[in-house]
Protein backbone atom coordinates (compact mmCIF):
# COMPACT_ATOMS: atom_id res chain seq x y z
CA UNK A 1 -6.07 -14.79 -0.48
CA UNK A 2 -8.26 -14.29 -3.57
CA UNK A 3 -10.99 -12.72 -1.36
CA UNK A 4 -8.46 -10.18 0.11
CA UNK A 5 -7.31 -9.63 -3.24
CA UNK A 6 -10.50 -8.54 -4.22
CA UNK A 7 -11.58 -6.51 -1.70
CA UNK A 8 -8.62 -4.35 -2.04
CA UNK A 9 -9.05 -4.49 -5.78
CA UNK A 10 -12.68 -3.03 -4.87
CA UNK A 11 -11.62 -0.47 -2.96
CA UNK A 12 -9.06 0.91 -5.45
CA UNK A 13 -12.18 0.91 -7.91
CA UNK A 14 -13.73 3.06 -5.34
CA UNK A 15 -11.29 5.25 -5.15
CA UNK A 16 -10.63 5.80 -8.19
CA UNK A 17 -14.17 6.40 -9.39
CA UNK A 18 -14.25 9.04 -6.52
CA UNK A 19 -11.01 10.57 -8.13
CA UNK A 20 -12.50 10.87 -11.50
CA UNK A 21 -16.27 11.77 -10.96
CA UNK A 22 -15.50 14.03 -7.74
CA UNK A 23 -11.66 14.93 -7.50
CA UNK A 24 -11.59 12.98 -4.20
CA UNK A 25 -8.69 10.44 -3.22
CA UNK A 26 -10.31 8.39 -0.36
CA UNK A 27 -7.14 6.36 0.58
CA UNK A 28 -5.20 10.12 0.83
CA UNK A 29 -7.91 11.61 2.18
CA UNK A 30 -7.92 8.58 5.47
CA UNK A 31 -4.34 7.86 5.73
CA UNK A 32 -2.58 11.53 5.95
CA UNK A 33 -1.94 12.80 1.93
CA UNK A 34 -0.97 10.73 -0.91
CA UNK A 35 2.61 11.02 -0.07
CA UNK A 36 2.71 9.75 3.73
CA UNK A 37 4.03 6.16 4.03
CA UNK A 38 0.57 4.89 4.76
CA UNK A 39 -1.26 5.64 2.03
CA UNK A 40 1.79 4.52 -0.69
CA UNK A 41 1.58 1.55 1.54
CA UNK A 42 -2.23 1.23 0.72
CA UNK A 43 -1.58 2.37 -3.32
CA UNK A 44 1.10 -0.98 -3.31
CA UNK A 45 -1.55 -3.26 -1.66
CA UNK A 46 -4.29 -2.37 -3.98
CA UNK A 47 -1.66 -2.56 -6.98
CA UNK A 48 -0.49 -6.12 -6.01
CA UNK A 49 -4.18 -7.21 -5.64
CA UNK A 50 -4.85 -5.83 -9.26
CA UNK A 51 -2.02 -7.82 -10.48
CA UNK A 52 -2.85 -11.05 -8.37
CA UNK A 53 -6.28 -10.92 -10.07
CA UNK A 54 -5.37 -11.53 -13.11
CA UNK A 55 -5.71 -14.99 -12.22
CA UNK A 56 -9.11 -14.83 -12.05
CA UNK A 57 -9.30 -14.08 -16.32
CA UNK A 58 -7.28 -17.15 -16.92
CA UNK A 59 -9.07 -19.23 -13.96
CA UNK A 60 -11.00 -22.34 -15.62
CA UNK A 61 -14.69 -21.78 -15.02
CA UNK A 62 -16.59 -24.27 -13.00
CA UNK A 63 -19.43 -26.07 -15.59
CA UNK A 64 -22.72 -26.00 -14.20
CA UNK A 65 -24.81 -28.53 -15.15
């Protein structure tokens, strides 16, 4: 779970640095406009990841020795 939440945390990164530098949604763009069911699908996914991961800031780190 933690690796699927990442990788759809990465690709929202993704697509949103390609919204900012180049005025380019990638998910909308892929799945049929920003409005067809698909891509809000996608935009939930990736917003569920980004909340899921903030386990990861409050995860005890490993010590390495």
């Amino acid at each position: 779970m933690d690796t699927l939440a990442l990788v759809l945390v990465i690709i929202g990164a993704i697509n949103w640095g390609l919204i900012g530098l180049f005025q380019f949604d990638l998910v909308a763009t892929i799945f049929g406009g920003s409005n067809s069911a698909l891509s809000r699908i996608i935009y939930g996914l990736v917003g569920l990841a980004g909340l899921y991961s903030f386990k990861f800031l409050f995860r005890d780190r490993e010590k390495t020795q």
